[in-house]
PDB file of N, CA and C in Angstrom:
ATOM      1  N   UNK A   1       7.286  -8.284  83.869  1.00  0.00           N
ATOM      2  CA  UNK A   1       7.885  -8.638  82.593  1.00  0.00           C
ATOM      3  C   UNK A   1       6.928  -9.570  81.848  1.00  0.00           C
ATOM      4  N   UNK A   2       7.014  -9.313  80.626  1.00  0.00           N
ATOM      5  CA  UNK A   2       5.910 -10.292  79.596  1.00  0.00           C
ATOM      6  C   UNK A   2       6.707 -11.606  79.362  1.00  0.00           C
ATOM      7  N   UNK A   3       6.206 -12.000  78.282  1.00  0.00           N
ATOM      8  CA  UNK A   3       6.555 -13.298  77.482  1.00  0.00           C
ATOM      9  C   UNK A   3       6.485 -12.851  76.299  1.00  0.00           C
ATOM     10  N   UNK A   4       6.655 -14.164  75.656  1.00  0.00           N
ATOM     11  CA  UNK A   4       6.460 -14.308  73.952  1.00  0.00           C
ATOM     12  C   UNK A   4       4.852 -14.436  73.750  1.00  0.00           C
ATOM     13  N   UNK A   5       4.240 -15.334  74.790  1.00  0.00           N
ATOM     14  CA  UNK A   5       3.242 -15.352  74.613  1.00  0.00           C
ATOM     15  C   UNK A   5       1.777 -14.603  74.852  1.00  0.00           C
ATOM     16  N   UNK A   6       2.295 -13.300  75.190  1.00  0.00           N
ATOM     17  CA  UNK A   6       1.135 -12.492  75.010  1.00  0.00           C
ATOM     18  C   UNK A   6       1.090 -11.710  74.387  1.00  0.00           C
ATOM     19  N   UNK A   7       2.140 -11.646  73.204  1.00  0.00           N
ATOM     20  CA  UNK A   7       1.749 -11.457  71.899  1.00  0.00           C
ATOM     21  C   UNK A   7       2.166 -11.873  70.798  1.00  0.00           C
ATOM     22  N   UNK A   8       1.063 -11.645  69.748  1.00  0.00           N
ATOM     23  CA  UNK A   8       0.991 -12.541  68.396  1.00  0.00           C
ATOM     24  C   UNK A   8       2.155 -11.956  67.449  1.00  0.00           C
ATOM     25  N   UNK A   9       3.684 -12.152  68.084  1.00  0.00           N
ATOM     26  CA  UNK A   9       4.757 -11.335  67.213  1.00  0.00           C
ATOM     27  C   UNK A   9       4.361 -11.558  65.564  1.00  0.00           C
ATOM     28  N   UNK A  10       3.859 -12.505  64.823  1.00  0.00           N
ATOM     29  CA  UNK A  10       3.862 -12.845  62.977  1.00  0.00           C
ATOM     30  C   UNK A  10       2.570 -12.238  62.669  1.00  0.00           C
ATOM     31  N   UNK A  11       2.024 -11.453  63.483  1.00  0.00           N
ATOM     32  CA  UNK A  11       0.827 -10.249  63.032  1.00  0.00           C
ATOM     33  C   UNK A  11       1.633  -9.168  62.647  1.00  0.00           C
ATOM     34  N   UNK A  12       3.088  -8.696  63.393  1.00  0.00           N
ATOM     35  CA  UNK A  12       3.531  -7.913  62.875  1.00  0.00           C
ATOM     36  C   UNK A  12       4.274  -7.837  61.639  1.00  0.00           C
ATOM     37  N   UNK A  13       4.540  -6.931  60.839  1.00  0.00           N
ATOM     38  CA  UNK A  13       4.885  -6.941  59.196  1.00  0.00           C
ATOM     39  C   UNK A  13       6.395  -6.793  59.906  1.00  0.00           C
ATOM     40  N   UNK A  14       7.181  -6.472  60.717  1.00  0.00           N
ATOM     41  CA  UNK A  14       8.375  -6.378  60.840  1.00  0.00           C
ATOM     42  C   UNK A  14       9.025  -8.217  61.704  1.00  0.00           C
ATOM     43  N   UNK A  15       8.615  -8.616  61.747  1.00  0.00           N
ATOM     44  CA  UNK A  15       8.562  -9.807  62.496  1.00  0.00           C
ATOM     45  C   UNK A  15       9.033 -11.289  61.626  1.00  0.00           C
ATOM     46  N   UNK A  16       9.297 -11.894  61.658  1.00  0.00           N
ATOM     47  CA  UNK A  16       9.810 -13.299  60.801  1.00  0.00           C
ATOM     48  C   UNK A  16       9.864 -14.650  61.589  1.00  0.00           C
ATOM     49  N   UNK A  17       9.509 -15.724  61.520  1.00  0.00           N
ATOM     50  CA  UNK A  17       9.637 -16.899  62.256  1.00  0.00           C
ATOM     51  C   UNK A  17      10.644 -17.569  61.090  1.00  0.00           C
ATOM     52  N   UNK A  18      11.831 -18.406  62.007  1.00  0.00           N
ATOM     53  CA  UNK A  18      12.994 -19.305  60.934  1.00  0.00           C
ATOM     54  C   UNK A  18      13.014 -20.675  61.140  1.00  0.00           C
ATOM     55  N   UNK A  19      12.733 -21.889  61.356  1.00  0.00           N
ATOM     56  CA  UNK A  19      12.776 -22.411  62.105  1.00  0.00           C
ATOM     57  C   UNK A  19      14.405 -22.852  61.868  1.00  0.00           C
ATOM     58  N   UNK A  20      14.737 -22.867  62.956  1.00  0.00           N
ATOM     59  CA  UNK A  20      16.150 -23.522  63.464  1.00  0.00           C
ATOM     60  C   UNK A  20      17.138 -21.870  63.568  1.00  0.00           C
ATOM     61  N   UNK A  21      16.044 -20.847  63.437  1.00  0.00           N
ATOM     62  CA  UNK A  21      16.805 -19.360  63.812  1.00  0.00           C
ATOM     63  C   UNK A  21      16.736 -18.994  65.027  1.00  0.00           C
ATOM     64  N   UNK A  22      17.822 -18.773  65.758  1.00  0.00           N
ATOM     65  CA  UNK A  22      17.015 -18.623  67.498  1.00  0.00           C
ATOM     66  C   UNK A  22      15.871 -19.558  67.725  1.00  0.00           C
ATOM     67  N   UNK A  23      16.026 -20.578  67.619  1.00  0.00           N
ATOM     68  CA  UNK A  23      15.482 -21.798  68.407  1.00  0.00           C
ATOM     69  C   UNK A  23      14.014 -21.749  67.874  1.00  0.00           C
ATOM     70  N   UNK A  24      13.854 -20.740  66.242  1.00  0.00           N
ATOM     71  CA  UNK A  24      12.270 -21.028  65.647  1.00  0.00           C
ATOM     72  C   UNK A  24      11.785 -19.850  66.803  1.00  0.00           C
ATOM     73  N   UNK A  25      12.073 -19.049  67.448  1.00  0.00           N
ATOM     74  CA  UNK A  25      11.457 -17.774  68.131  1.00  0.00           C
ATOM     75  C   UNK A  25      11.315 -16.719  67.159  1.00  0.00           C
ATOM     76  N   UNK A  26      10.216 -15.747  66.803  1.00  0.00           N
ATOM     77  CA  UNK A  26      10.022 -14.952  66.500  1.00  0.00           C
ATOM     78  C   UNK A  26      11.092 -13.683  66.915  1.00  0.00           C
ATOM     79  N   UNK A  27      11.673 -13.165  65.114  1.00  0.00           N
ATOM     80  CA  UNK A  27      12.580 -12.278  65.402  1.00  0.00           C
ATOM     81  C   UNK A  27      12.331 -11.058  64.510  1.00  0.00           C
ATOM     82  N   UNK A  28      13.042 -10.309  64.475  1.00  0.00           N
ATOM     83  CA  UNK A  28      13.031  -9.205  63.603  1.00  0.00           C
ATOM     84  C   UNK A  28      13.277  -9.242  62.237  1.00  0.00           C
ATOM     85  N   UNK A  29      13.036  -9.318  61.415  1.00  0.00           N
ATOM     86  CA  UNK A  29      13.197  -9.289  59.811  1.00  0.00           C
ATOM     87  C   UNK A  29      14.597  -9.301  59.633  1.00  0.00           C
ATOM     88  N   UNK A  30      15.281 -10.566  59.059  1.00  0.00           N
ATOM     89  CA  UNK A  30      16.342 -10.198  58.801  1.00  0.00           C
ATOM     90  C   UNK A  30      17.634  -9.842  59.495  1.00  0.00           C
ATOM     91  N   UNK A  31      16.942 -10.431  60.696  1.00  0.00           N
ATOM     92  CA  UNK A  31      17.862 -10.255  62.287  1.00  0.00           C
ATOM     93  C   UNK A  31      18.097 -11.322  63.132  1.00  0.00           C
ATOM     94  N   UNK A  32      18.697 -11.237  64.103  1.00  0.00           N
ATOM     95  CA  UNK A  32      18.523 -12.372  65.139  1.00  0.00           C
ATOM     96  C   UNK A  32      17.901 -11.583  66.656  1.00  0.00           C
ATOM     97  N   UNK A  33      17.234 -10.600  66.246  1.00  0.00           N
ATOM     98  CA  UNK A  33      16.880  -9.585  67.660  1.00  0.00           C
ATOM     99  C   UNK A  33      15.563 -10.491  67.930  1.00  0.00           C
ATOM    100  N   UNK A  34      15.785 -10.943  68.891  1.00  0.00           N
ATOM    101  CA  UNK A  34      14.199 -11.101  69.740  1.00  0.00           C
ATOM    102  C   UNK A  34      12.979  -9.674  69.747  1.00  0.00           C
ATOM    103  N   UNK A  35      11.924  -9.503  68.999  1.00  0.00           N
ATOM    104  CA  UNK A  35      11.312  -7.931  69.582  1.00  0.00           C
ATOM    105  C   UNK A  35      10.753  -7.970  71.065  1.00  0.00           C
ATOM    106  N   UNK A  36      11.142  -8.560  71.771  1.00  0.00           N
ATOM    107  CA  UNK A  36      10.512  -9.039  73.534  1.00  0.00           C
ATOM    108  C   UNK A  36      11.860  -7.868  73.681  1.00  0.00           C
ATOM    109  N   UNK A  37      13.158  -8.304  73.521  1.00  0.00           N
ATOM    110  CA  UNK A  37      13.987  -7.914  74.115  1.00  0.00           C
ATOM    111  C   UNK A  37      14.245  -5.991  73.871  1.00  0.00           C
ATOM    112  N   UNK A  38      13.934  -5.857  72.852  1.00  0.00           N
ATOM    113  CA  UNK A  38      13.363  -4.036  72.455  1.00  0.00           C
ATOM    114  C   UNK A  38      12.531  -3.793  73.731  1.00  0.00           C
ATOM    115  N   UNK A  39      11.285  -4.240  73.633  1.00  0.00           N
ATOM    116  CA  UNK A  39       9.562  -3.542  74.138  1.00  0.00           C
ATOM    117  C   UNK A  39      10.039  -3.887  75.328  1.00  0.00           C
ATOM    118  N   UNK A  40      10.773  -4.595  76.380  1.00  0.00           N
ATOM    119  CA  UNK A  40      11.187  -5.062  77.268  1.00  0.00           C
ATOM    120  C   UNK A  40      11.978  -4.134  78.042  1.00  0.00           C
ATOM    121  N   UNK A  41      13.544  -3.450  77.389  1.00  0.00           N
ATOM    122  CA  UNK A  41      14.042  -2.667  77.688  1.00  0.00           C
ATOM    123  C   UNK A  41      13.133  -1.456  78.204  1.00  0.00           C
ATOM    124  N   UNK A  42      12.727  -1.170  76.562  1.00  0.00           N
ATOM    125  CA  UNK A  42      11.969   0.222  76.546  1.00  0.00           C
ATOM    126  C   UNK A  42      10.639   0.304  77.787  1.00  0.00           C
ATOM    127  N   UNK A  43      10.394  -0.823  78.231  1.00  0.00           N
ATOM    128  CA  UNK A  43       9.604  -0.657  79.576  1.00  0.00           C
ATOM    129  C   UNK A  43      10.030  -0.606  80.583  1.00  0.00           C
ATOM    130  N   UNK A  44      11.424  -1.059  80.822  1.00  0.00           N
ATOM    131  CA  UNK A  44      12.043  -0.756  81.812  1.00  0.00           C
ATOM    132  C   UNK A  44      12.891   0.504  82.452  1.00  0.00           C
ATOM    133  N   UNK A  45      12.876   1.698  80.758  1.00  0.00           N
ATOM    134  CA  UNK A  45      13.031   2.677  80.943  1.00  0.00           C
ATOM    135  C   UNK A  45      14.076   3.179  79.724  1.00  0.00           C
ATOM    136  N   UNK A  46      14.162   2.270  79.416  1.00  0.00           N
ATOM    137  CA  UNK A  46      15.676   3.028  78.193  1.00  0.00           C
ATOM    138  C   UNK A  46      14.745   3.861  77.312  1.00  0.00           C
ATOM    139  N   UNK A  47      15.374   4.675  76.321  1.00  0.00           N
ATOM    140  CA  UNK A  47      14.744   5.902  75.469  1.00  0.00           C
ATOM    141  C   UNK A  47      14.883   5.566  74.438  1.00  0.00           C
ATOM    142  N   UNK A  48      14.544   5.733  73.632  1.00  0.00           N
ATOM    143  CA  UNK A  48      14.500   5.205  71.667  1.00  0.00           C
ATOM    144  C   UNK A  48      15.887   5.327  71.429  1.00  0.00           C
ATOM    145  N   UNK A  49      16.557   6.450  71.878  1.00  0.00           N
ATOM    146  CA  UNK A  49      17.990   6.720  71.225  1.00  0.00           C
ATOM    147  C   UNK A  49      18.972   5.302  71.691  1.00  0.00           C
ATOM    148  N   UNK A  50      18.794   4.660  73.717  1.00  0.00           N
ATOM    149  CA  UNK A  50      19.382   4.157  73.815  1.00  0.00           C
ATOM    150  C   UNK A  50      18.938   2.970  72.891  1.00  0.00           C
ATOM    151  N   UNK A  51      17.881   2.555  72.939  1.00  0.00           N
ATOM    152  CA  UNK A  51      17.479   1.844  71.865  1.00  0.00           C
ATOM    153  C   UNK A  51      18.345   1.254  70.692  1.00  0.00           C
ATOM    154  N   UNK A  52      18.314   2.494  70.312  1.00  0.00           N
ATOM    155  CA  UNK A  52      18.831   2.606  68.932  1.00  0.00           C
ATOM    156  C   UNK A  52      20.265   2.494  69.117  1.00  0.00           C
ATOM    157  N   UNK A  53      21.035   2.827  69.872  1.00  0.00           N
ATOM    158  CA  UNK A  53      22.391   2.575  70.148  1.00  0.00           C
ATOM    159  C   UNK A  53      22.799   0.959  70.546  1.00  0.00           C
ATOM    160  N   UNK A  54      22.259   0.904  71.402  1.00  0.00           N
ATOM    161  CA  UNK A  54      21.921  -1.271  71.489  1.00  0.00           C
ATOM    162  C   UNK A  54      21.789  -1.795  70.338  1.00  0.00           C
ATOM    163  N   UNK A  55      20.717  -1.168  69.532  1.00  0.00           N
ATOM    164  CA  UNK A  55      19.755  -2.205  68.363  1.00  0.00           C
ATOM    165  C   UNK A  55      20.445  -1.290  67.114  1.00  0.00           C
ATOM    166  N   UNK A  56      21.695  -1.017  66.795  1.00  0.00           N
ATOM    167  CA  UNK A  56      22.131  -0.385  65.558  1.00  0.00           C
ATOM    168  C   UNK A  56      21.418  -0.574  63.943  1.00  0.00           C
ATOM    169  N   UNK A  57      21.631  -1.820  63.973  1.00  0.00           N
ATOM    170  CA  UNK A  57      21.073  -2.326  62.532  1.00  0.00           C
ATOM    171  C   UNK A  57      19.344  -1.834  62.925  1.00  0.00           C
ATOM    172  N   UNK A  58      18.477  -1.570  63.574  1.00  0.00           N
ATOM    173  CA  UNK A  58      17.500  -1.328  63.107  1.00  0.00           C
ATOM    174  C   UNK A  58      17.069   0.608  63.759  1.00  0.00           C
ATOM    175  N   UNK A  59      15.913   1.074  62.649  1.00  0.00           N
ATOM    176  CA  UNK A  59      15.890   2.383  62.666  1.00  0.00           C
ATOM    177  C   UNK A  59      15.005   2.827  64.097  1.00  0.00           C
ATOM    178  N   UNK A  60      15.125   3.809  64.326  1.00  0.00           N
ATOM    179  CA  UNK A  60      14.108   4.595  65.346  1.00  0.00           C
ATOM    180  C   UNK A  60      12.719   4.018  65.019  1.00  0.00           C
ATOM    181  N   UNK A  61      12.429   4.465  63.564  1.00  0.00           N
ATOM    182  CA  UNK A  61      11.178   4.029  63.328  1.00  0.00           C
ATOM    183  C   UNK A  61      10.865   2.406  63.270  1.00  0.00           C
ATOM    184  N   UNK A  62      11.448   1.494  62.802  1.00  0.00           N
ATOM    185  CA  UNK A  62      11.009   0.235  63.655  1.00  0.00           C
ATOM    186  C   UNK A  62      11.044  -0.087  64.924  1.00  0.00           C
ATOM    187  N   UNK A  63      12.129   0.516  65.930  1.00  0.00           N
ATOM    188  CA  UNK A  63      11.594   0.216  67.376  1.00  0.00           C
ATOM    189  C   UNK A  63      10.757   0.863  68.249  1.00  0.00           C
ATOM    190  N   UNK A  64       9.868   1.861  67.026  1.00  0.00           N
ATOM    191  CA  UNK A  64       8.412   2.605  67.827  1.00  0.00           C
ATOM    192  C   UNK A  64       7.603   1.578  67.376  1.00  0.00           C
ATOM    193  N   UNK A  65       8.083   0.645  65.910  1.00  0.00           N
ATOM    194  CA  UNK A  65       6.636  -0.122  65.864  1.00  0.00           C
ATOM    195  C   UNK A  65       6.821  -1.102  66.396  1.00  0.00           C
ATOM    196  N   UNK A  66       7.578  -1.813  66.550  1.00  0.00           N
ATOM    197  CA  UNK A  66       7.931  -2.758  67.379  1.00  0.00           C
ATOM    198  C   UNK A  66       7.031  -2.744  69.076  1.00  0.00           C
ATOM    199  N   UNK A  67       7.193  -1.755  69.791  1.00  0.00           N
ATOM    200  CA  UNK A  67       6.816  -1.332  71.207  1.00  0.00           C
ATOM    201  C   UNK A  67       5.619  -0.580  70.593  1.00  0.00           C
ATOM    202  N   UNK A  68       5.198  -0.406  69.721  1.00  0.00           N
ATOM    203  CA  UNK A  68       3.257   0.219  69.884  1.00  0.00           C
ATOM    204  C   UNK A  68       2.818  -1.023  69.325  1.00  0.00           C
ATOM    205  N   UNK A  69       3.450  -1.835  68.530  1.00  0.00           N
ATOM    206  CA  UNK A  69       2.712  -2.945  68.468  1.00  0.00           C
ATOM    207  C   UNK A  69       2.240  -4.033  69.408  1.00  0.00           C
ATOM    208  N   UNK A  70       3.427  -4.046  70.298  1.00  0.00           N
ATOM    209  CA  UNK A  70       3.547  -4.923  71.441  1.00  0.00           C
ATOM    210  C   UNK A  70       2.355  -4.101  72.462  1.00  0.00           C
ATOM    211  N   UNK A  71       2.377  -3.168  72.671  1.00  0.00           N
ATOM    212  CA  UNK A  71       1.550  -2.242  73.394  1.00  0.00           C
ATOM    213  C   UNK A  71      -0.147  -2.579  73.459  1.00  0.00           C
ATOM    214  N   UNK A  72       0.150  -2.519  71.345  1.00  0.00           N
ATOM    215  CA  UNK A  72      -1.419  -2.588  71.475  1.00  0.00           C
ATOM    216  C   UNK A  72      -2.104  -4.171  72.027  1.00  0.00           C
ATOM    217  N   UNK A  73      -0.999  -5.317  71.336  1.00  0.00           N
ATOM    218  CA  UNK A  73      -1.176  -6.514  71.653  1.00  0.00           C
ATOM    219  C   UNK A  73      -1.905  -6.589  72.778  1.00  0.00           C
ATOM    220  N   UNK A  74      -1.120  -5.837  73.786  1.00  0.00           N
ATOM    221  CA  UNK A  74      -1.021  -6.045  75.724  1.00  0.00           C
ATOM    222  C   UNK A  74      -2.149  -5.664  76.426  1.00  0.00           C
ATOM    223  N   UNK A  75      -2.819  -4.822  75.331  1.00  0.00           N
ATOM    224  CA  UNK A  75      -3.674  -3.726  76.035  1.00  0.00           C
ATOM    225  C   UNK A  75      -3.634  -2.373  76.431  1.00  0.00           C
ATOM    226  N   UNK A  76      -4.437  -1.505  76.899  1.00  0.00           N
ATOM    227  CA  UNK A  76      -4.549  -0.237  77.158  1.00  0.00           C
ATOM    228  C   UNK A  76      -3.425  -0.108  78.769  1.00  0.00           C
ATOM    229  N   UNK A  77      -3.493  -1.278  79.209  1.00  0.00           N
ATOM    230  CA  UNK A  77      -2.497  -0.831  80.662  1.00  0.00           C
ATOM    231  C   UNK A  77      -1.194  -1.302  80.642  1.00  0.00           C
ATOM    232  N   UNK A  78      -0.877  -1.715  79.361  1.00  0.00           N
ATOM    233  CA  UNK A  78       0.699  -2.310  79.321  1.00  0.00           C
ATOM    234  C   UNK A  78       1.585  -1.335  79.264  1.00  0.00           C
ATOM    235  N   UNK A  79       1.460   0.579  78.991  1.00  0.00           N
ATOM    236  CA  UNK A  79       2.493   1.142  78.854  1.00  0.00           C
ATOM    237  C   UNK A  79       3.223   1.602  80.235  1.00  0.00           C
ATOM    238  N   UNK A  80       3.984   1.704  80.418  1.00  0.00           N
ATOM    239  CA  UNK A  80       4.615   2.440  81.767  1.00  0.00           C
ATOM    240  C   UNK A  80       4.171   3.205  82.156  1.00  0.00           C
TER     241      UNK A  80
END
């Protein structure tokens, strides 16, 4: 399992820092979703759809960028 800190979540354009929002942790635009807790799942095996059924308010297509962003952050051996 990762951290927050091995990657630069406010490189991403979907990403927002609040301070006093979730404790000033990097979240999703307009959300209170941690993106650790997406790229996290989705490595542990869930599928975009379950994804998307968990994470309602956001689309298919942000939780591919969400997890290829995190991906690329990680490196070439971070995918499953």
């Amino acid at each position: 399992m990762h951290t927050d800190t091995d990657i630069d979540w406010l490189a991403c354009e979907l990403i927002e820092q609040i301070p006093g929002k979730v404790s000033g942790r990097p979240i999703v635009l307009g959300t209170r979703i941690l993106p650790d807790a997406i790229v996290d799942s989705y490595d542990l095996g869930e599928t975009l759809e379950e994804l998307r059924e968990g994470f309602p308010s956001l689309s298919v297509g942000q939780i591919k960028r969400l997890i290829e962003f995190a991906h690329d952050q990680r490196g070439p051996h971070s995918n499953p």
